[in-house]
Protein backbone atom coordinates (compact mmCIF):
# COMPACT_ATOMS: atom_id res chain seq x y z
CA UNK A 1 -79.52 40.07 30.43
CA UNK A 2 -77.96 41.04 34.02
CA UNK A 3 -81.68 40.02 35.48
CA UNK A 4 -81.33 37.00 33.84
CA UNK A 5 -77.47 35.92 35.26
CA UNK A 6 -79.00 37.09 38.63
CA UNK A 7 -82.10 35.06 38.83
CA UNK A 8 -82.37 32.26 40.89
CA UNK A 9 -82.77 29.94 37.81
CA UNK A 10 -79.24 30.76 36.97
CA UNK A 11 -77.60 29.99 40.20
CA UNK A 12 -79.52 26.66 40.62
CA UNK A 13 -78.75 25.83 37.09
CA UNK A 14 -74.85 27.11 37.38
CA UNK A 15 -74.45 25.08 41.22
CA UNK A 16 -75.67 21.63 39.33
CA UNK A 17 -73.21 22.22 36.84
CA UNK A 18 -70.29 22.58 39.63
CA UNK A 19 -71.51 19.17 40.83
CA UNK A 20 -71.90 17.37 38.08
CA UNK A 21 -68.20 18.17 36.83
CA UNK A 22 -67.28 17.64 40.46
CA UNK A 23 -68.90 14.03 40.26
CA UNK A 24 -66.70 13.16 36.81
CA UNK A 25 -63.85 14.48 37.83
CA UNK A 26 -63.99 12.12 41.30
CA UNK A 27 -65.25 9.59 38.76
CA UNK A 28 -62.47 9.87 36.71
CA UNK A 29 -59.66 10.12 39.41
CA UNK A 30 -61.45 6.63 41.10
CA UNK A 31 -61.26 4.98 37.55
CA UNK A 32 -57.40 5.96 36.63
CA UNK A 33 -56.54 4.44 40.27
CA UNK A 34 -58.45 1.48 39.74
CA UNK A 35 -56.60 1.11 36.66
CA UNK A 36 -53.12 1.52 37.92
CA UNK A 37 -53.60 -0.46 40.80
CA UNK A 38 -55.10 -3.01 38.44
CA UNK A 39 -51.64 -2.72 36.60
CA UNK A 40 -49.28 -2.60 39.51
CA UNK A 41 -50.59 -6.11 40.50
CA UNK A 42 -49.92 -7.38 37.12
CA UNK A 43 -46.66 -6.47 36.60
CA UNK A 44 -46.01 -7.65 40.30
CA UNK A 45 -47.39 -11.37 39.32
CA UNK A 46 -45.22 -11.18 35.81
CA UNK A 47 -42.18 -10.21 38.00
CA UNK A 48 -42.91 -13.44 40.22
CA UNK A 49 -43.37 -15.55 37.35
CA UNK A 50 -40.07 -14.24 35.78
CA UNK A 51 -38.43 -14.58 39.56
CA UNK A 52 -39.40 -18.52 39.59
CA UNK A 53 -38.94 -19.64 36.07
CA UNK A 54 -36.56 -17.69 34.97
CA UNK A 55 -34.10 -16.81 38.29
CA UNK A 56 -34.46 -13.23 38.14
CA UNK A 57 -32.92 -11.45 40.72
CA UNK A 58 -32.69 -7.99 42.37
CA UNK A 59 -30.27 -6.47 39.58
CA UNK A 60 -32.71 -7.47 37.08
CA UNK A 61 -35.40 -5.71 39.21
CA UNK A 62 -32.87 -2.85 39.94
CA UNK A 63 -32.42 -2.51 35.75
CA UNK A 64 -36.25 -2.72 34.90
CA UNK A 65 -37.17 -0.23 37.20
CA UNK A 66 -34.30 2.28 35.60
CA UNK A 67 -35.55 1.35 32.42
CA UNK A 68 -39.65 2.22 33.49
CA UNK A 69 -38.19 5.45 35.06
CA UNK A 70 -36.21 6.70 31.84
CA UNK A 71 -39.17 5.68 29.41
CA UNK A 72 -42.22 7.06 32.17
CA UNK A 73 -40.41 9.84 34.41
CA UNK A 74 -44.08 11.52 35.56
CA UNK A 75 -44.91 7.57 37.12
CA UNK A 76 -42.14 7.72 39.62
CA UNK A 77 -41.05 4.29 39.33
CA UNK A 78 -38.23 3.65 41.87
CA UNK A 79 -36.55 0.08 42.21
CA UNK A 80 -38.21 0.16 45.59
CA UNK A 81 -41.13 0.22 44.33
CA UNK A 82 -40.39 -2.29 41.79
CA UNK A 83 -39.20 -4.92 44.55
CA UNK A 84 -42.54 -4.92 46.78
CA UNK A 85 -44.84 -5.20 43.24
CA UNK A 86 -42.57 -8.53 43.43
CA UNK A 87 -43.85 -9.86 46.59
């Protein structure tokens, strides 16, 4: 058993596992950003559309961004944030 975890065959086979979970996980990280930036835009045009047909101002922006930050703390949402998605 030792022989076999020190062969060659099992350090080839073990290195193309490292890359191929390497590879998903980049994969993965590429797809969530897509994703988010994909939904950042969004809510950025909704604000807009909100700003011109409904006169929403900077304390509405100011209260919706409180409001993302106390239901999704980990996202970070600031009212910053919130005011250049708006532009």
């Amino acid at each position: 058993m030792t022989t076999d975890l020190l062969s060659g065959d099992y350090h080839n086979f073990l290195q193309a596992l490292k890359e191929r979970i390497r590879n998903a996980q980049s994969r993965s990280a590429l797809a969530v950003n897509r994703e988010l930036v994909t939904l950042y835009w969004q809510i950025g045009q909704e604000i807009l559309t909100r700003q011109r047909e409904q006169g929403w101002g900077a304390k509405v922006i100011s209260q919706l961004a409180k409001d993302l930050k106390a239901a999704f703390p980990e996202m970070g949402v600031a009212e910053k944030v919130m005011l250049t998605l708006a532009q």
